[in-house]
Protein backbone atom coordinates (compact mmCIF):
# COMPACT_ATOMS: atom_id res chain seq x y z
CA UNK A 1 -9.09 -15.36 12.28
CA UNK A 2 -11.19 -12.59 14.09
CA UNK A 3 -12.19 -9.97 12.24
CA UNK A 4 -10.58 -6.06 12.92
CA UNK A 5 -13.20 -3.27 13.53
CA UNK A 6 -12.29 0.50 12.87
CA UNK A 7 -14.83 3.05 13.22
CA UNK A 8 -15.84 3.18 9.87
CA UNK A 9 -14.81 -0.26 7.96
CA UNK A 10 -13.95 -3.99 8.67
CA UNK A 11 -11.20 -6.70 7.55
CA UNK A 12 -12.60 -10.14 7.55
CA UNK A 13 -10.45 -13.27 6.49
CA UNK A 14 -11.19 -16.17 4.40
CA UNK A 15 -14.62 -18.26 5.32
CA UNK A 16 -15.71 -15.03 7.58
CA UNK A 17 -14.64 -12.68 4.78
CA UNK A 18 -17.46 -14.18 2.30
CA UNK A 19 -20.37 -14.59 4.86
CA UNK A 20 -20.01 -10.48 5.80
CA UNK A 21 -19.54 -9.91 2.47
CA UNK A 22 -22.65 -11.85 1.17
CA UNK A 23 -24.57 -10.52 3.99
CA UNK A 24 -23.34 -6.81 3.01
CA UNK A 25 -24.71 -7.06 -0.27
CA UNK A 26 -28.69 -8.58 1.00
CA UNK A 27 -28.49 -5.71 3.33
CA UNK A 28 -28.03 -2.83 0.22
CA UNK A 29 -29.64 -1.80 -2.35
CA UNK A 30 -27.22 -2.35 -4.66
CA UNK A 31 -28.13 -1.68 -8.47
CA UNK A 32 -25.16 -3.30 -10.23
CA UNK A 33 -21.80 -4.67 -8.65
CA UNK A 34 -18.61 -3.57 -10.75
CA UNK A 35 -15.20 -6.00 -10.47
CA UNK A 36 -11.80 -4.32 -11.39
CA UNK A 37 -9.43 -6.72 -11.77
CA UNK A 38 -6.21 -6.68 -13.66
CA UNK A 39 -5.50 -9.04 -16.47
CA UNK A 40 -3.17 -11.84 -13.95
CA UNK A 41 -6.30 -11.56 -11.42
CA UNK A 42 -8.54 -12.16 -13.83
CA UNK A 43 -7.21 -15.22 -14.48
CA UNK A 44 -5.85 -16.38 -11.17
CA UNK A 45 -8.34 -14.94 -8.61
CA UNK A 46 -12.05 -13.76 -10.34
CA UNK A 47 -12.74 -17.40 -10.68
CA UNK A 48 -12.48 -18.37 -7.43
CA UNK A 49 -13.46 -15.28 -5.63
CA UNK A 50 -17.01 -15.18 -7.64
CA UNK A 51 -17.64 -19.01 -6.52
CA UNK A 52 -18.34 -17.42 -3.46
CA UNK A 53 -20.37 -14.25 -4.16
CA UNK A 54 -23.99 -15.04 -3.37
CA UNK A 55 -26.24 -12.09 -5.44
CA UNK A 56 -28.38 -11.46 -8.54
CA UNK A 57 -27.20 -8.13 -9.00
CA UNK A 58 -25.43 -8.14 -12.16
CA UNK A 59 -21.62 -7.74 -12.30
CA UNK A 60 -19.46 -6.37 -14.82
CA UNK A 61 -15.69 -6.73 -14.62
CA UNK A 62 -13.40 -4.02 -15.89
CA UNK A 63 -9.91 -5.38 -16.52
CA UNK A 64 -6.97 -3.16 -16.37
CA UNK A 65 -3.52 -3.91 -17.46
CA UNK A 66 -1.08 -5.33 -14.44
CA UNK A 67 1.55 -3.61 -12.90
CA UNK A 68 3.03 -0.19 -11.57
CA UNK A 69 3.38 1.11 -15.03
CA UNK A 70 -0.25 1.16 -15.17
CA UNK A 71 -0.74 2.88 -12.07
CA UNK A 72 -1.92 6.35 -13.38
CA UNK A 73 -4.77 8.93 -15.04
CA UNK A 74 -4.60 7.04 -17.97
CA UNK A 75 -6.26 3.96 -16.61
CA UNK A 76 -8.58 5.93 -14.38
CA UNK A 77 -9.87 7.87 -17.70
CA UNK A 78 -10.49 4.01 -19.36
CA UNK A 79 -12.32 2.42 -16.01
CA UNK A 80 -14.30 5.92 -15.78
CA UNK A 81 -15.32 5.62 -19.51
CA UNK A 82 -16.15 2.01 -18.88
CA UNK A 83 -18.31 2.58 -15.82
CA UNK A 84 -20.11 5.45 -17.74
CA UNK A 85 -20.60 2.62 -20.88
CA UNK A 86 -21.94 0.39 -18.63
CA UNK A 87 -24.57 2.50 -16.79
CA UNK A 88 -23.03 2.73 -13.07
CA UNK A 89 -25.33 4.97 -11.35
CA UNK A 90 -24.51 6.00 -7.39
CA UNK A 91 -25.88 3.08 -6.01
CA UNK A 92 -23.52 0.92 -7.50
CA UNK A 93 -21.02 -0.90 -6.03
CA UNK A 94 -17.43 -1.27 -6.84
CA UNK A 95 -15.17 -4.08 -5.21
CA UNK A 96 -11.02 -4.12 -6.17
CA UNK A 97 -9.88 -7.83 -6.64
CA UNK A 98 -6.41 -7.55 -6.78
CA UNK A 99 -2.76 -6.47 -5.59
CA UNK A 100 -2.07 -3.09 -4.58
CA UNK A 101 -1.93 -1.07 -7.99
CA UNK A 102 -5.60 -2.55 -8.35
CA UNK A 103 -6.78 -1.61 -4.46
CA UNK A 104 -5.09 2.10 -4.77
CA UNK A 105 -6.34 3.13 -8.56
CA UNK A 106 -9.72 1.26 -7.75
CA UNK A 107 -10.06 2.50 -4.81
CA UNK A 108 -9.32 6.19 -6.39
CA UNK A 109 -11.68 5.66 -9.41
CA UNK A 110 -14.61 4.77 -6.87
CA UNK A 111 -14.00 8.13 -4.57
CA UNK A 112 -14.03 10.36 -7.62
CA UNK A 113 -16.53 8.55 -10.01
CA UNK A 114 -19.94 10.59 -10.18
CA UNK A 115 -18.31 12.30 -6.44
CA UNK A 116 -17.90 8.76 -4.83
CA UNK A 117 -19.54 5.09 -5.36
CA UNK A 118 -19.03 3.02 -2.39
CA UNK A 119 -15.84 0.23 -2.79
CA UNK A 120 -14.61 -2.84 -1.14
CA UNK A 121 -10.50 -4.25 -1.38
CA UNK A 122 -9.97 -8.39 -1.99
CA UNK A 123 -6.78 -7.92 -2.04
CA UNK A 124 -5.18 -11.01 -3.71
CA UNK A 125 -1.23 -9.95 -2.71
CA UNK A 126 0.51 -10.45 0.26
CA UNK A 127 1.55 -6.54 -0.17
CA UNK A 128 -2.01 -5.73 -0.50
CA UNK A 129 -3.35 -7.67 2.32
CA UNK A 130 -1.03 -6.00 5.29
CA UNK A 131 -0.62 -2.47 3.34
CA UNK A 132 -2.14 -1.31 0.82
CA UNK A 133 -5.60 -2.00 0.94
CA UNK A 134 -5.82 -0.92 4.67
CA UNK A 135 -6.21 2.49 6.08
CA UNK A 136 -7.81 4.41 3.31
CA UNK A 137 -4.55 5.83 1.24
CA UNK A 138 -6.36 5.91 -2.82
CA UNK A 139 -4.65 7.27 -5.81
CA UNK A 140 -1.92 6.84 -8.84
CA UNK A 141 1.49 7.80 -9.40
CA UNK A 142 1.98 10.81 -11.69
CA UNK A 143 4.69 9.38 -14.68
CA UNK A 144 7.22 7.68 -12.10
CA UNK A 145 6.63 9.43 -9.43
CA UNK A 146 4.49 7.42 -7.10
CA UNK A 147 1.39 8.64 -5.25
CA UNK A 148 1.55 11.75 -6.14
CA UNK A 149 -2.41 12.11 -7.02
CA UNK A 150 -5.24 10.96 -4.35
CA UNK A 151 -7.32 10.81 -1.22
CA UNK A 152 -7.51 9.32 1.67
CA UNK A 153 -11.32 7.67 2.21
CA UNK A 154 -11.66 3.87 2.92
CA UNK A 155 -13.93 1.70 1.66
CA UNK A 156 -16.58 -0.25 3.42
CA UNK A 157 -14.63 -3.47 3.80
CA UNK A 158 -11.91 -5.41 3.31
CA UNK A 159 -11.91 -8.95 2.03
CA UNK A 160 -8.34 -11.15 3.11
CA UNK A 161 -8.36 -14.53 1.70
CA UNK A 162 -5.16 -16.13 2.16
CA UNK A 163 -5.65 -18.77 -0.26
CA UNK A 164 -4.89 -16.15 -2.92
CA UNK A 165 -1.68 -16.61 -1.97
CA UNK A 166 -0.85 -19.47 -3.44
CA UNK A 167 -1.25 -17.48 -6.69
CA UNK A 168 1.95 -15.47 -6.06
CA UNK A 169 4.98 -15.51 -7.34
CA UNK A 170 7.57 -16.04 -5.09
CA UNK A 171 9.07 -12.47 -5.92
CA UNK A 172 5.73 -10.94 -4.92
CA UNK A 173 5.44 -12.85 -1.69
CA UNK A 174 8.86 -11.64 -0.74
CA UNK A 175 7.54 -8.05 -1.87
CA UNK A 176 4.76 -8.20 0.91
CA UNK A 177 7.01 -9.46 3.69
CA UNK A 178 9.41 -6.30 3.29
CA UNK A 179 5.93 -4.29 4.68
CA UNK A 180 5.40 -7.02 7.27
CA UNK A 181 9.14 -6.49 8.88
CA UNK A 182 8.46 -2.55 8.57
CA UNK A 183 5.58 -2.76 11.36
CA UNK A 184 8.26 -4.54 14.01
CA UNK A 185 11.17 -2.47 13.00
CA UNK A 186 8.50 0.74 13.57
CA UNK A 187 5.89 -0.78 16.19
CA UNK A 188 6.61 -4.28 18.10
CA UNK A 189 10.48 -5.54 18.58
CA UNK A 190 8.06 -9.14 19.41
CA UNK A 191 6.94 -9.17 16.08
CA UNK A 192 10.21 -7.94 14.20
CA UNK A 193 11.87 -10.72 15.79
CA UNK A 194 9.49 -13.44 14.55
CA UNK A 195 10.90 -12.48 11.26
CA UNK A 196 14.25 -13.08 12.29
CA UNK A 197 14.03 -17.45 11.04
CA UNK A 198 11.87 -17.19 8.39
CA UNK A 199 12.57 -21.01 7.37
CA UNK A 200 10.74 -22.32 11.17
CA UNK A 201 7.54 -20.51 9.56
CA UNK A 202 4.11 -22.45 8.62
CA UNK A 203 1.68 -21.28 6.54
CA UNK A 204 -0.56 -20.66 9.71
CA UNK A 205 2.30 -18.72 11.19
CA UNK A 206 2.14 -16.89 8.43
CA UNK A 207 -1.74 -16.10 8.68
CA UNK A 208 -1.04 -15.17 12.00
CA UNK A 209 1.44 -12.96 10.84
CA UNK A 210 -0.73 -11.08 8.19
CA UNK A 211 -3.45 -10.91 11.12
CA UNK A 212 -1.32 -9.22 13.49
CA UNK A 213 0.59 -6.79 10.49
CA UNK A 214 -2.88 -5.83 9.68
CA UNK A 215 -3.40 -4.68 13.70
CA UNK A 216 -0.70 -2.59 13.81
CA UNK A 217 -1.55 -0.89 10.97
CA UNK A 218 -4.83 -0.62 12.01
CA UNK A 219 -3.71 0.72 15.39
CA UNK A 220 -1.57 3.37 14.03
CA UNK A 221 -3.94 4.50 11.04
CA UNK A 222 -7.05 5.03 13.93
CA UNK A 223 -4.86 7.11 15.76
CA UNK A 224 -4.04 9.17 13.33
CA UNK A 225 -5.83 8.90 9.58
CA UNK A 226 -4.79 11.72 8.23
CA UNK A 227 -0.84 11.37 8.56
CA UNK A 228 -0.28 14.34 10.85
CA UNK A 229 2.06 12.66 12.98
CA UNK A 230 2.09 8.78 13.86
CA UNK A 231 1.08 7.49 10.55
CA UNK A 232 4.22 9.13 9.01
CA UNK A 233 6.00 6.59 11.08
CA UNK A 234 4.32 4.04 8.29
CA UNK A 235 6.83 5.75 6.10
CA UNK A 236 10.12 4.40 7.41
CA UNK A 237 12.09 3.00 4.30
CA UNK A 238 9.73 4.65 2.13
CA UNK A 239 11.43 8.24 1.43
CA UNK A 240 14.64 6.55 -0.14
CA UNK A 241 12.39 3.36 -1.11
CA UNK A 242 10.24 5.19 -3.64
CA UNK A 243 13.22 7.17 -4.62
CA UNK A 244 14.62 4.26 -5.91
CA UNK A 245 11.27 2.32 -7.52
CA UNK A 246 10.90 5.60 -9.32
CA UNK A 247 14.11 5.96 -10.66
CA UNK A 248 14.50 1.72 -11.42
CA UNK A 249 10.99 2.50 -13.04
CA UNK A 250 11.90 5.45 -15.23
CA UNK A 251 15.06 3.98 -16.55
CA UNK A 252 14.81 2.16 -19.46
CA UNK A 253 18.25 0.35 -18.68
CA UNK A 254 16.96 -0.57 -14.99
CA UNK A 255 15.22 -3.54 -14.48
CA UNK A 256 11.52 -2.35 -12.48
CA UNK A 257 11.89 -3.12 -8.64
CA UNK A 258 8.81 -4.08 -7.18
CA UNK A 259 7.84 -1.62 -4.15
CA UNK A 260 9.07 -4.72 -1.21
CA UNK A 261 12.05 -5.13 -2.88
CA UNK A 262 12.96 -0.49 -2.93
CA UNK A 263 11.15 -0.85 0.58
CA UNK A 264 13.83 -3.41 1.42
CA UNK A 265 16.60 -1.23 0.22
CA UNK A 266 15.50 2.22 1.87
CA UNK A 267 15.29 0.42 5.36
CA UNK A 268 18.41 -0.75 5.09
CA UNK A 269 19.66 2.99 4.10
CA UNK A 270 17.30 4.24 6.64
CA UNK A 271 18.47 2.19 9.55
CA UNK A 272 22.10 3.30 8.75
CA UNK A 273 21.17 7.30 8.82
CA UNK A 274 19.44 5.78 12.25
CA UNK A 275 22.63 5.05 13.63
CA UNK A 276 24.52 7.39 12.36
CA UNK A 277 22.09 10.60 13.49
CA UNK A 278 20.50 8.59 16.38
CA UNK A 279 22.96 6.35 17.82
CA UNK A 280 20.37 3.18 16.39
CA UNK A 281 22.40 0.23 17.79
CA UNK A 282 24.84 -0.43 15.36
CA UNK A 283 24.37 -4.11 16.13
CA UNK A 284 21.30 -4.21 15.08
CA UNK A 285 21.29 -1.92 12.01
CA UNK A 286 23.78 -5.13 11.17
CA UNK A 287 21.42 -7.18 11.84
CA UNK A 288 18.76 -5.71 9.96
CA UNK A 289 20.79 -5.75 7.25
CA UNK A 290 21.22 -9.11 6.90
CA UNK A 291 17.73 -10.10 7.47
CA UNK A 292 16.47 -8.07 4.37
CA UNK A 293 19.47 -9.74 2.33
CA UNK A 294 18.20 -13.29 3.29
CA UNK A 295 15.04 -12.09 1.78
CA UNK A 296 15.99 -10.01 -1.04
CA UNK A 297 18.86 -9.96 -3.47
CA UNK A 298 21.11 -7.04 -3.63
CA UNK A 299 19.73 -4.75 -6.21
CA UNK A 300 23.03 -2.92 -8.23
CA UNK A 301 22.54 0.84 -7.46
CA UNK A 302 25.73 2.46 -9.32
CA UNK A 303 27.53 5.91 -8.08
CA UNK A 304 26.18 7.46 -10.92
CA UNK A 305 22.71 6.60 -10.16
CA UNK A 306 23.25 8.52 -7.08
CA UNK A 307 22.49 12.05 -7.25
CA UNK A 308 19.41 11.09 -9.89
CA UNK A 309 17.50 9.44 -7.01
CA UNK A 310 18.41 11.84 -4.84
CA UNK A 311 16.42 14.35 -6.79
CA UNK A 312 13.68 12.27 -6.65
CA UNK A 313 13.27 12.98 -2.77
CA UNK A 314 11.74 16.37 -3.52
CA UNK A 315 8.36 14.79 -4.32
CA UNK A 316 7.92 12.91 -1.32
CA UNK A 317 4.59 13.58 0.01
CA UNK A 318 6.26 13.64 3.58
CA UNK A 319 7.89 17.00 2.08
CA UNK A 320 7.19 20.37 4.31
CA UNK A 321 8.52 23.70 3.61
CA UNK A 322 11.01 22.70 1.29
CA UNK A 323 12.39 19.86 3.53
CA UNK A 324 12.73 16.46 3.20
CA UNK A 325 11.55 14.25 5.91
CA UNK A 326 13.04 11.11 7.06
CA UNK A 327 11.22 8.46 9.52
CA UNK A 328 14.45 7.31 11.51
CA UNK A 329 14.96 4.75 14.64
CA UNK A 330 15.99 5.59 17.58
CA UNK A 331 15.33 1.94 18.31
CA UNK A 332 13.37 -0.77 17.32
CA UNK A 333 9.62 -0.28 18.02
CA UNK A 334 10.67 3.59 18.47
CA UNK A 335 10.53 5.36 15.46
CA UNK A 336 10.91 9.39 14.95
CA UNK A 337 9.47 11.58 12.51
CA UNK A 338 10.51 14.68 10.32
CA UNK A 339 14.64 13.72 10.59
CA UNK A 340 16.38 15.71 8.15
CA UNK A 341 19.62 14.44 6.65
CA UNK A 342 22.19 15.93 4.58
CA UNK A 343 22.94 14.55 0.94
CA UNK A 344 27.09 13.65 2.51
CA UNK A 345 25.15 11.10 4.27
CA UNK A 346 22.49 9.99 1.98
CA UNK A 347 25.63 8.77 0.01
CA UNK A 348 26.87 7.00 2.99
CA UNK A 349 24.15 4.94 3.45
CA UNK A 350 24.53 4.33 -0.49
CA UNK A 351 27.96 2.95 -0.26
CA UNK A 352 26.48 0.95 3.51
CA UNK A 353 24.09 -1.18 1.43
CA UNK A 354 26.28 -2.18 -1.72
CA UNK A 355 29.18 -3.09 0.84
């Protein structure tokens, strides 16, 4: 696969991916090489990834505990402490090897550590690959509430191997895919509906796939890095999405989503406000639908759950002057930004994904 260029990092793949990266390192003066992984990468992914690493620098690893529970201060104030123990100076480097709570915190620990150490992203998830680790978005969630502390800076590369796929559990495969099908609904109707027979899919379809996810993104990111107004459109599903991984997370009675599997559920709930505010076709909203539901089992959100994750909206980071703001469809591949919507139909869309 070719490798994507932005103006101030790279994404190589596989075979590619290690010859930049061991030509990176011979071209820096590195003084020491720092590896966060979490404890399932560790196992899973270090092995195979450091097979391919070609440098005498030393490397430490720093393991952190997996998960989106572990996605906070907390863990930043333990890899801080351990990269002050071990003597990381400003010329060292740090590279991520991991999913996406590894690539965000990681990534966050490395802009704010001694006022920035350069970083790469391996990201070994499916998630990671097409989302998280691309386009610069750093940071930890704040309790449940995700993503509320951070910066946007990107690191100097990014490192897809698609073998660390085969690593995955299928629920975290699935997870990744829910971001895939977000860049057609938002971008390309060509690509949303190569999503549409998931079962006529190889595994170099599916390369293809993560080649062309990671595109758009790019596309939309270069456009606009900050999120003033196009990159908001990477949002859709994610207003009533992280709603609901918040709440799922904070409740000790809820079983913890994984973000695909909220993302899943707020573009379901976000396609119906879609039709209902922007005459979305209603065809297709059915057809959405049932795509995600092929793909992800239907996750029991009670009434009474309701008006908790409602409340939750008031800390999305899309928030201005007091309002909450939606990323709707008018259609697919046309997206609109800053859509308010009253709580009558918030409910609506509720009751339109548990019927």
């Amino acid at each position: 696969m070719t490798s994507i260029i932005t103006d101030s990092y790279a994404v190589h793949f596989n075979t590619t991916g290690y010859e930049e990266l061991n030509n990176y390192l011979k071209d820096n003066r590195f003084s020491k090489i720092f590896i966060i992984v979490d404890n399932n990468t560790h196992v899973h992914c270090l092995p195979h990834f450091m097979s391919k690493l070609e440098t005498d620098l030393d490397c430490e690893i720093i393991e952190i505990e997996a998960g989106e529970a572990n996605k906070n201060i907390d863990t930043c104030v333990g890899v801080w402490n351990a990269l002050s123990e071990l003597g990381a100076d400003r010329k060292s480097l740090i590279i991520n090897v991991g999913g996406g709570v590894v690539t965000d915190l990681g990534g966050f620990v490395a802009c704010t550590f001694k006022r920035g150490l350069k970083y790469i992203n391996v990201p070994t998830s499916l998630l990671a690959m097409v989302d998280a680790s691309v386009g610069g978005k750093t940071g930890v969630d704040l309790g449940a509430l995700k993503n509320q502390v951070g910066v946007i800076s990107s690191g100097d590369m990014v490192l897809v191997d698609t073998s660390f796929l085969d690593t995955l559990p299928q629920n975290h495969l699935k997870s990744g895919l829910a971001e895939m099908l977000k860049h057609g609904l938002i971008y390309d109707p060509l690509y949303w509906s190569k999503f549409l027979d998931l079962n006529n899919l190889s595994l170099r379809d599916l390369d293809d796939l993560i080649h062309e996810s990671v595109e758009i993104k790019k596309t939309i990111v270069t456009e606009d890095p900050f999120e003033h107004g196009l990159r908001k459109t990477l949002n859709f599903g994610h207003t009533l999405g992280h709603a609901i991984e918040s709440y799922f997370l904070s409740e000790t009675d809820k079983q913890e989503l994984l973000h695909g599997e909220a993302i899943a559920i707020g573009m379901i709930m976000e396609t119906y406000i879609s039709a209902e505010l922007l005459d979305f076709p209603k065809n297709e909203m059915e057809t959405i639908k049932q795509t995600f539901l092929k793909i992800f089992n239907k996750v029991s959100i009670e009434a009474s759950d309701h008006d908790a994750i409602i409340d939750l909206l008031k800390y999305d980071k899309k928030n201005e002057h007091g309002n909450i703001n939606f990323v709707l469809l008018e259609k697919i591949g046309v997206p609109k930004i800053d859509c308010l919507v009253e709580n009558e139909l918030l409910i609506k869309a509720f009751e339109y994904y548990k019927s």
